[in-house]
Protein backbone atom coordinates (compact mmCIF):
# COMPACT_ATOMS: atom_id res chain seq x y z
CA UNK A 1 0.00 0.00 0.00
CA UNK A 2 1.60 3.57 -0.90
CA UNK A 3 1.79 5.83 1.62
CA UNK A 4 0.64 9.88 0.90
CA UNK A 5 2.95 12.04 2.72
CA UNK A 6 0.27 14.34 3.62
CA UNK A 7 -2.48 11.45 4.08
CA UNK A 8 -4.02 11.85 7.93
CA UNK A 9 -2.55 10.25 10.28
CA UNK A 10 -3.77 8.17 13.49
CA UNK A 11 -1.65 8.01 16.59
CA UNK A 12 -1.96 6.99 20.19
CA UNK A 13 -1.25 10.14 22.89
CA UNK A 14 -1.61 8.02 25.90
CA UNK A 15 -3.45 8.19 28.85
CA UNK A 16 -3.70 10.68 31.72
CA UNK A 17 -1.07 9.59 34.85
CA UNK A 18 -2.99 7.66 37.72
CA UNK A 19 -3.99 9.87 40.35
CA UNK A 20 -4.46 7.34 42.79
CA UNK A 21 -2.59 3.54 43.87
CA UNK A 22 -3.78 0.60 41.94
CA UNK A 23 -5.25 -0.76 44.74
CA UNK A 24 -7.46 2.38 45.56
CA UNK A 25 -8.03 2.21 41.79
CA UNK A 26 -9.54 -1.30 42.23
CA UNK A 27 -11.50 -0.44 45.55
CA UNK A 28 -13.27 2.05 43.73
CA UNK A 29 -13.77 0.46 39.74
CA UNK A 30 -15.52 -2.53 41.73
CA UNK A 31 -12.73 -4.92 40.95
CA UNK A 32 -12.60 -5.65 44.66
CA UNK A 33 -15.82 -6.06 45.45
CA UNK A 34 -16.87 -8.21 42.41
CA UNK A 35 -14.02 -10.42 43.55
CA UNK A 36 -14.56 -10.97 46.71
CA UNK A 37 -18.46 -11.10 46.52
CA UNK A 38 -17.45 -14.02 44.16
CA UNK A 39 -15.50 -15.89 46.54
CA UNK A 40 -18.19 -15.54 49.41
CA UNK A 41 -21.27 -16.32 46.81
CA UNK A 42 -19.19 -18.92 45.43
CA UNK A 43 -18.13 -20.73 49.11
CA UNK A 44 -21.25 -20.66 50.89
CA UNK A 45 -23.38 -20.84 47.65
CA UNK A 46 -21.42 -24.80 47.95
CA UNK A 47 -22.67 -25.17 51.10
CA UNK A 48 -26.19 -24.16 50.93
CA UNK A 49 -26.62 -27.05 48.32
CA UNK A 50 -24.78 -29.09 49.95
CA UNK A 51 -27.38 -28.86 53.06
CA UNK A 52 -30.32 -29.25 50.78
CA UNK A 53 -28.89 -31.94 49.40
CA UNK A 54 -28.42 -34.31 52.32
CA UNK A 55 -30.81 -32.86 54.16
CA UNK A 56 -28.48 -31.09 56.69
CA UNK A 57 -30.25 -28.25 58.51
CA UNK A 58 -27.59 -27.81 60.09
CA UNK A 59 -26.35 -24.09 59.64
CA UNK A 60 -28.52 -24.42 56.19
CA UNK A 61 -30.03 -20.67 56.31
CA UNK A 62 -26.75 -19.20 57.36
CA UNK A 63 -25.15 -20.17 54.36
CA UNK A 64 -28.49 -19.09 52.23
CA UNK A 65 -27.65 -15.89 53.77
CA UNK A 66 -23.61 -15.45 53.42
CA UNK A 67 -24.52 -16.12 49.74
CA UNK A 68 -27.23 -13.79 49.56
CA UNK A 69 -24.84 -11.07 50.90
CA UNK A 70 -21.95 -12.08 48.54
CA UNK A 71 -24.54 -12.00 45.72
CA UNK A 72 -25.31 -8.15 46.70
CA UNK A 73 -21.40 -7.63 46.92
CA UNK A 74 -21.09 -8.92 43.21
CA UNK A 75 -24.16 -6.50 42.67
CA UNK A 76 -22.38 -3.37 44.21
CA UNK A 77 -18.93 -4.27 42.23
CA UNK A 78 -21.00 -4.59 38.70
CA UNK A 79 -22.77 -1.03 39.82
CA UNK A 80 -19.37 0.78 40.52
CA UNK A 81 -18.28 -0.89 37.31
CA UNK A 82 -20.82 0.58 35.39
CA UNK A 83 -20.09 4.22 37.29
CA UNK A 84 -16.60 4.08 36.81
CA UNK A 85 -17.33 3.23 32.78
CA UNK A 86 -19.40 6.51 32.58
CA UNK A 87 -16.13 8.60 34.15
CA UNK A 88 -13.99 7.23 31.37
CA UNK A 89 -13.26 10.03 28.46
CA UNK A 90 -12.20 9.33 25.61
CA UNK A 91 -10.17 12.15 23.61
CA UNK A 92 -9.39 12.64 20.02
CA UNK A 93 -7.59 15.56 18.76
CA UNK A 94 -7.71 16.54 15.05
CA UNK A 95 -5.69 18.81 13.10
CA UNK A 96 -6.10 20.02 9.35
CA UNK A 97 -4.11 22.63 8.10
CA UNK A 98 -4.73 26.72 8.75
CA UNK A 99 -2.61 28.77 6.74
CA UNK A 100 -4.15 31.77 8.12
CA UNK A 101 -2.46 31.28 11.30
CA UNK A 102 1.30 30.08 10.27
CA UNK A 103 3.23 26.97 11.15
CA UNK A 104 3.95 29.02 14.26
CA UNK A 105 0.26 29.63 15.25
CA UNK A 106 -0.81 25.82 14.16
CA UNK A 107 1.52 24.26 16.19
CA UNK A 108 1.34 26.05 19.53
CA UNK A 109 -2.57 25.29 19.24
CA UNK A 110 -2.09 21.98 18.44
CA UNK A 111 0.16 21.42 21.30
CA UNK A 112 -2.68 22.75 23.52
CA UNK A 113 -5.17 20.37 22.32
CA UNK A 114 -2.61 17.81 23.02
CA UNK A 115 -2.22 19.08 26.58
CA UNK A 116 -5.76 19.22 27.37
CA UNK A 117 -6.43 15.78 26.04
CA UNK A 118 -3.62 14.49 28.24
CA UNK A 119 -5.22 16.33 31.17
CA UNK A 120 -8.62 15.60 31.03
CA UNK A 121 -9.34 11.99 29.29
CA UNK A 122 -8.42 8.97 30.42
CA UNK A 123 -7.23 7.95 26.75
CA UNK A 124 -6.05 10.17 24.28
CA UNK A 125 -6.12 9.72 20.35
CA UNK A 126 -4.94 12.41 17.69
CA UNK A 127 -5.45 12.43 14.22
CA UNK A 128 -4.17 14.89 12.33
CA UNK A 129 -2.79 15.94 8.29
CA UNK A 130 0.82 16.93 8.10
CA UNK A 131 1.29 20.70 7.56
CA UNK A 132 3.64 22.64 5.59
CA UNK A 133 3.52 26.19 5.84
CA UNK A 134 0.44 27.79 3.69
CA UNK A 135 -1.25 24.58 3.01
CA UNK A 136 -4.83 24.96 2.84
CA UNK A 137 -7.41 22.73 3.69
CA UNK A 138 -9.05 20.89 0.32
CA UNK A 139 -11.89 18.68 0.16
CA UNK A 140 -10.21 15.56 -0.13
CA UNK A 141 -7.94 15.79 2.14
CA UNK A 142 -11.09 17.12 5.10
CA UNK A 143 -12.97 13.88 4.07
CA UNK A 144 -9.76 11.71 4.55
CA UNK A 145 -9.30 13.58 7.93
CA UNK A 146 -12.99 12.58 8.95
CA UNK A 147 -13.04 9.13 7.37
CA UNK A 148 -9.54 8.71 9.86
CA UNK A 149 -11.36 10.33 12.24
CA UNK A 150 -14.09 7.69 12.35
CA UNK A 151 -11.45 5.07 12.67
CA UNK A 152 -10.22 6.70 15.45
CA UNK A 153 -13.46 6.84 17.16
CA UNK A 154 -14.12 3.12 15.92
CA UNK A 155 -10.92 2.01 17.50
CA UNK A 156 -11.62 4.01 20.99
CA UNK A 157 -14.87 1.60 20.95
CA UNK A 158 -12.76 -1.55 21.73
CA UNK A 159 -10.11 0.46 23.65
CA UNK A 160 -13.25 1.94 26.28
CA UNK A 161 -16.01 -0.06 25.94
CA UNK A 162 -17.91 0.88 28.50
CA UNK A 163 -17.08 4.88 27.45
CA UNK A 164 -20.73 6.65 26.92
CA UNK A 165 -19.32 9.85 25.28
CA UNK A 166 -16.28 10.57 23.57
CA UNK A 167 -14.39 13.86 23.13
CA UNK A 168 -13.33 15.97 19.60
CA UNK A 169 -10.80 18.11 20.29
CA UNK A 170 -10.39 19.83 16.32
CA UNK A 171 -8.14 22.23 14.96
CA UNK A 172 -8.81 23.72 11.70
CA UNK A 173 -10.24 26.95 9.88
CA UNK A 174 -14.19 27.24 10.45
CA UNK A 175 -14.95 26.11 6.61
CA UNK A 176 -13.03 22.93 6.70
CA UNK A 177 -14.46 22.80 10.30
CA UNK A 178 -17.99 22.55 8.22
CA UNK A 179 -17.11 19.91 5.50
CA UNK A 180 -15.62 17.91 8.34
CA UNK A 181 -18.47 18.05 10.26
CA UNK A 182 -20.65 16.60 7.26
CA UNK A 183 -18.53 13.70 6.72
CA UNK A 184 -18.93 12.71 10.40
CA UNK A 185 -22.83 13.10 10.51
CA UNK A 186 -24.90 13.15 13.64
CA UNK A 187 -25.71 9.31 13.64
CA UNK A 188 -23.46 7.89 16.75
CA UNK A 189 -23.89 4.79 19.00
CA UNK A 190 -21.65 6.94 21.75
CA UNK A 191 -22.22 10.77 22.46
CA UNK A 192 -19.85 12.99 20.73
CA UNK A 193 -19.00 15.66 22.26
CA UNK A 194 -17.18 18.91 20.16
CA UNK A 195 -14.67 21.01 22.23
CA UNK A 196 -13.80 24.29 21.48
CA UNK A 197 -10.67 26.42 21.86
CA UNK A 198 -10.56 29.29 24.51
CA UNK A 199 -8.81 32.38 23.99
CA UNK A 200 -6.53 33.82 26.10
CA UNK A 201 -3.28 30.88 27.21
CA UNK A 202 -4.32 30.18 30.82
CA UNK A 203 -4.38 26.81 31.99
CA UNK A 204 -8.19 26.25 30.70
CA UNK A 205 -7.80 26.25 26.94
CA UNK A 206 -10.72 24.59 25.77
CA UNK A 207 -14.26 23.97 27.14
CA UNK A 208 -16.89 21.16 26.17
CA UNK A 209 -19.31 22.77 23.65
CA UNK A 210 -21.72 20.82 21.89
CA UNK A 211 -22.63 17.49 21.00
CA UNK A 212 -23.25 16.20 17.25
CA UNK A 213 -26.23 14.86 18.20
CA UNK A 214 -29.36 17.11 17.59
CA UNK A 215 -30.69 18.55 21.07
CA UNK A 216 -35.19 18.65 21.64
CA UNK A 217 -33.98 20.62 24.86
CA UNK A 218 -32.87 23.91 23.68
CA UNK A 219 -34.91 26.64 24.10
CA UNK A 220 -32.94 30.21 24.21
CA UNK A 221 -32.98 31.71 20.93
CA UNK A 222 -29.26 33.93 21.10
CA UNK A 223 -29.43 35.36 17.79
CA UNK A 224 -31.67 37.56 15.35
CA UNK A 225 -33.03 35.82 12.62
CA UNK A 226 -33.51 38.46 9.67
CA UNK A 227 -36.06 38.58 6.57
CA UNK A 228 -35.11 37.19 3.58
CA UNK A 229 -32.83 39.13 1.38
CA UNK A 230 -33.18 38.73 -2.75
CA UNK A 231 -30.93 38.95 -5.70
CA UNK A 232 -33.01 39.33 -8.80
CA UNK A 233 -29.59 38.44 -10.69
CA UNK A 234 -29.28 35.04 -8.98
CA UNK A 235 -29.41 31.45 -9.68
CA UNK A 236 -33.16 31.08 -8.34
CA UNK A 237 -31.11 27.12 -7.45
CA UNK A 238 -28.77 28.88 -5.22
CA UNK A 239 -29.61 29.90 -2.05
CA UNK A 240 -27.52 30.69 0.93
CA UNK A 241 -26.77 31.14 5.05
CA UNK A 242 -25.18 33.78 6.72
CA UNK A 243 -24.26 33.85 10.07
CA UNK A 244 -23.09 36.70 11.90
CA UNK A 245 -21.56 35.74 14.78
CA UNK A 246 -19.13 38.10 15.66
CA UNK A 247 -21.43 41.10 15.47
CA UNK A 248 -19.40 42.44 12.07
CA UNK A 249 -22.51 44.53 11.26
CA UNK A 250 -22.68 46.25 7.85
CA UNK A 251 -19.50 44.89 7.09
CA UNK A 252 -20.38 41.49 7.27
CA UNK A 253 -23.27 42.40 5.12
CA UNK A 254 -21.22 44.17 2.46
CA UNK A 255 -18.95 41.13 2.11
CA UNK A 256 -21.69 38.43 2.18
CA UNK A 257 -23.43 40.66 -0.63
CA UNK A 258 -20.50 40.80 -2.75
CA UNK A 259 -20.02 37.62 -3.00
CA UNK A 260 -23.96 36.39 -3.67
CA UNK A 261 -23.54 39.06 -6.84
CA UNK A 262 -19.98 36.53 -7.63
CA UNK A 263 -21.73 33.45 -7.08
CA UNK A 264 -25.05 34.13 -8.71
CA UNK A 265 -26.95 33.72 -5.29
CA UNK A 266 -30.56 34.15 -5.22
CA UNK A 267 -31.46 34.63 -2.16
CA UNK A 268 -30.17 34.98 1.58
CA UNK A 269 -31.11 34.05 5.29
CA UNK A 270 -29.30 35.96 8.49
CA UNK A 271 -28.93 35.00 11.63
CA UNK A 272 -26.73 37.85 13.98
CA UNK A 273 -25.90 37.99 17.25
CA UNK A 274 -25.61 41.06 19.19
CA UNK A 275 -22.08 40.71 20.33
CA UNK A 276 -18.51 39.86 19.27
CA UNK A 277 -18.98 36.79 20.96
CA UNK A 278 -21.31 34.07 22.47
CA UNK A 279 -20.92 33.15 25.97
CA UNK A 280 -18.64 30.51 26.28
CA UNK A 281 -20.95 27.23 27.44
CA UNK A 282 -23.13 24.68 26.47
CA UNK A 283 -26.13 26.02 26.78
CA UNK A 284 -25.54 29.03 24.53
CA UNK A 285 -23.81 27.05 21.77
CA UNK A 286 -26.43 24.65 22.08
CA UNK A 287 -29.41 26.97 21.45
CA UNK A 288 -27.56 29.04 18.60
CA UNK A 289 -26.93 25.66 16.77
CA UNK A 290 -30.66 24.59 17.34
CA UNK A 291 -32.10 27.99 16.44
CA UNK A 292 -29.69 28.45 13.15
CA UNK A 293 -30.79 24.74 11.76
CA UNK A 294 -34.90 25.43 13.00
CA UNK A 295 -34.63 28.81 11.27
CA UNK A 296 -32.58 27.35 7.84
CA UNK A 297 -35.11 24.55 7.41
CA UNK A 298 -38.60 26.98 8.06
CA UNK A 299 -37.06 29.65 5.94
CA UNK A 300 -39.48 30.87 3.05
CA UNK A 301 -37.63 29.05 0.28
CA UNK A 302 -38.81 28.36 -2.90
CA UNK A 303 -38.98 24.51 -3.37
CA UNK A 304 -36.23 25.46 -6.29
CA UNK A 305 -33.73 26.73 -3.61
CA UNK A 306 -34.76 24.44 -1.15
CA UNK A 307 -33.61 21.54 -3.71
CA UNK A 308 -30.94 23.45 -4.96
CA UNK A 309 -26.93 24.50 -3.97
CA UNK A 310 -26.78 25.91 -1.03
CA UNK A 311 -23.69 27.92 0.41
CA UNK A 312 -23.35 29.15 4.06
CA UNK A 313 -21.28 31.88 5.49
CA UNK A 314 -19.70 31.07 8.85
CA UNK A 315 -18.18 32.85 11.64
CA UNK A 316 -17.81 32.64 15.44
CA UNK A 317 -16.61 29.41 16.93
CA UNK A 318 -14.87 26.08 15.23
CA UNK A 319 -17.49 24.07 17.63
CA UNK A 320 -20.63 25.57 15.91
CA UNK A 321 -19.19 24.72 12.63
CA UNK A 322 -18.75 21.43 12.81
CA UNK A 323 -22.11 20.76 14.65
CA UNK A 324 -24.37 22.41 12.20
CA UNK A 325 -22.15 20.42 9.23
CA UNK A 326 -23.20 17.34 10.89
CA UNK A 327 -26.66 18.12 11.83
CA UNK A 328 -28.02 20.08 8.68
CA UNK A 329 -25.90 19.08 5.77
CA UNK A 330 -24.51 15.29 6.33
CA UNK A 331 -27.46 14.17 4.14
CA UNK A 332 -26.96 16.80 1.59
CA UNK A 333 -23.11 17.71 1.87
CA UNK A 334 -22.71 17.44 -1.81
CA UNK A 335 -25.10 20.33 -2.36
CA UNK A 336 -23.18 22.36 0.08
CA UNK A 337 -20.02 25.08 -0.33
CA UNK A 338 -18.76 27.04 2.98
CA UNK A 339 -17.07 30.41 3.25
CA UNK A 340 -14.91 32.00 5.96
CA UNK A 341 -13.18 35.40 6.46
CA UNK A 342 -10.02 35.16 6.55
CA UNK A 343 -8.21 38.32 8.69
CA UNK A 344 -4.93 38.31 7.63
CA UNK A 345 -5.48 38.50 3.81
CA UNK A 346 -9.18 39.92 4.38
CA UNK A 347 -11.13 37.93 2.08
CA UNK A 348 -13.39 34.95 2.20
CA UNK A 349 -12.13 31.66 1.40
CA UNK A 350 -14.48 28.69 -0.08
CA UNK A 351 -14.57 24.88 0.69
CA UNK A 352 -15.24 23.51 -1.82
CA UNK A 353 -14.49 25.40 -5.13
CA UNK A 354 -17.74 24.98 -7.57
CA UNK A 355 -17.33 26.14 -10.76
């Protein structure tokens, strides 16, 4: 098998340092208890048929009830088996190349995912596509990244199986963060959970987000949905989402316009929130991700740009990105383009490139 040098790549961080003895570890995982609720079931369990059997009354009901107890020993160890399953978390950090940031930039965050995978799970995966300085992301090499991705998450199955939720860590620019996210889909036997980068280098440099999975619990609507906007020029097949995330007002508006006159857009849906930022927690990224995919699929399209292309304009955090790939274009993710402002060069940059 040939081996592409920039092909993703699956390796094995480790696992975070034992914080306790291994025989504290096995007090508390139910190791202990399973055992020796075994041997005392097991014993008198012996001996309780052996009374029945030759009629021996002998004792007979203390034994039924030393294997009683040892049965409710095995009992407890299976419970704080189970318990101790939940608490394992299972990391996986992925990296696809940013060019807007630099070798420089990609590598220090990268090393902080690293860190806080280390940290925080009890097994940590990475996955990642070698960089070389102003690589940019392309479709095939996002879907290889996801498709590894989905190995990695396949493998962390028989590594943890007893894991309920496993951990993304990503690092990538927001539009690959969207193609990525519509390779993985929504569809998971385990929870997925998306984490997403703080700012700032303290020793908290990432928070759980949002899960892949489409919430029924959010309620909080955080952003404004606006009317429709129409080109009469447009493709009336092409229709497209904006989201405003970062409060860039007029300016986001001028940009977004420009390029619906380039790309023969018909017409437009925006969502804006009223700061530079959403608060950093669930709940919030939650109920933006819910609102943006309620709003998208109630908008007043024409069944002929509901069928259509669709292209969506993204800002704001990697986390949202990769949730609302997975939740409202997985099934359709060959219909859809994403675009992303890039600061250093100030233009938007597409994933992928439709003719």
């Amino acid at each position: 098998m040939s081996f592409h040098p920039r092909a993703p790549q699956l390796t094995i961080l480790g696992t975070s340092p034992p914080t306790i003895s291994h025989g504290h570890q096995a007090l508390q995982d139910g190791t202990i208890a399973a055992t020796v609720g075994g041997i005392i079931a097991g014993g008198f369990g012996v001996e309780a048929a052996k009374s029945f059997v030759t009629t021996d009354e002998g004792g007979r009901w203390y034994f039924v009830a030393a294997t009683l107890i040892g049965i409710a020993v095995i009992s407890l160890g299976t419970l704080l088996r189970q318990h101790t399953g939940r608490r394992t978390r299972v990391a996986i950090v992925i990296t696809a190349p940013d060019a807007a940031r630099g070798l420089t930039g990609a590598a220090q965050l990268d090393q902080q995912a690293e860190r806080y995978a280390q940290r925080t799970c009890t097994v940590a995966l990475k996955t990642a596509i070698p960089t070389t300085d102003g690589q940019r992301p392309t479709r095939p090499l996002i879907e290889a990244l996801a498709d590894e991705t989905l190995s990695a998450i396949t493998l962390a199955e028989r590594l943890t199986p007893d894991a309920t939720q496993f951990h993304l860590i990503p690092t990538m620019p927001l539009h690959a963060g969207f193609w990525f996210g519509t390779r993985l889909g929504s569809a998971h036997a385990r929870d997925i959970r998306i984490h997403q980068t703080l700012r700032g280098n303290g020793t908290n440099t990432h928070f759980d987000a949002i899960s892949l999975r489409t919430s029924t619990t959010a309620t909080r609507t955080p952003l404004t949905i606006e009317q429709l906007h129409h080109f009469t020029a447009g493709e009336p097949t092409h229709a497209a989402l904006a989201l405003d995330l970062e409060n860039r007002g007029a300016t986001f508006d001028s940009d977004v316009n420009t390029i619906c006159v380039q790309q023969r857009i018909s017409i437009v849906l925006t969502l804006r929130n009223s700061t530079h930022q959403l608060n950093n927690n669930p709940e919030t990224f939650e109920a933006a991700v819910a609102q943006i995919s309620h709003a998208w699929r109630n908008a007043g399209l024409t069944p002929t740009a509901r069928s259509g292309r669709h292209t969506i304009f993204l800002s704001g955090a990697l986390s949202i990105a990769i949730a609302l790939g997975a939740r409202l274009a997985a099934a359709e993710h060959g219909r859809w383009q994403a675009f992303t402002f890039n600061r250093d060069t100030a233009t938007y940059e597409q994933l992928p490139t439709w003719p």
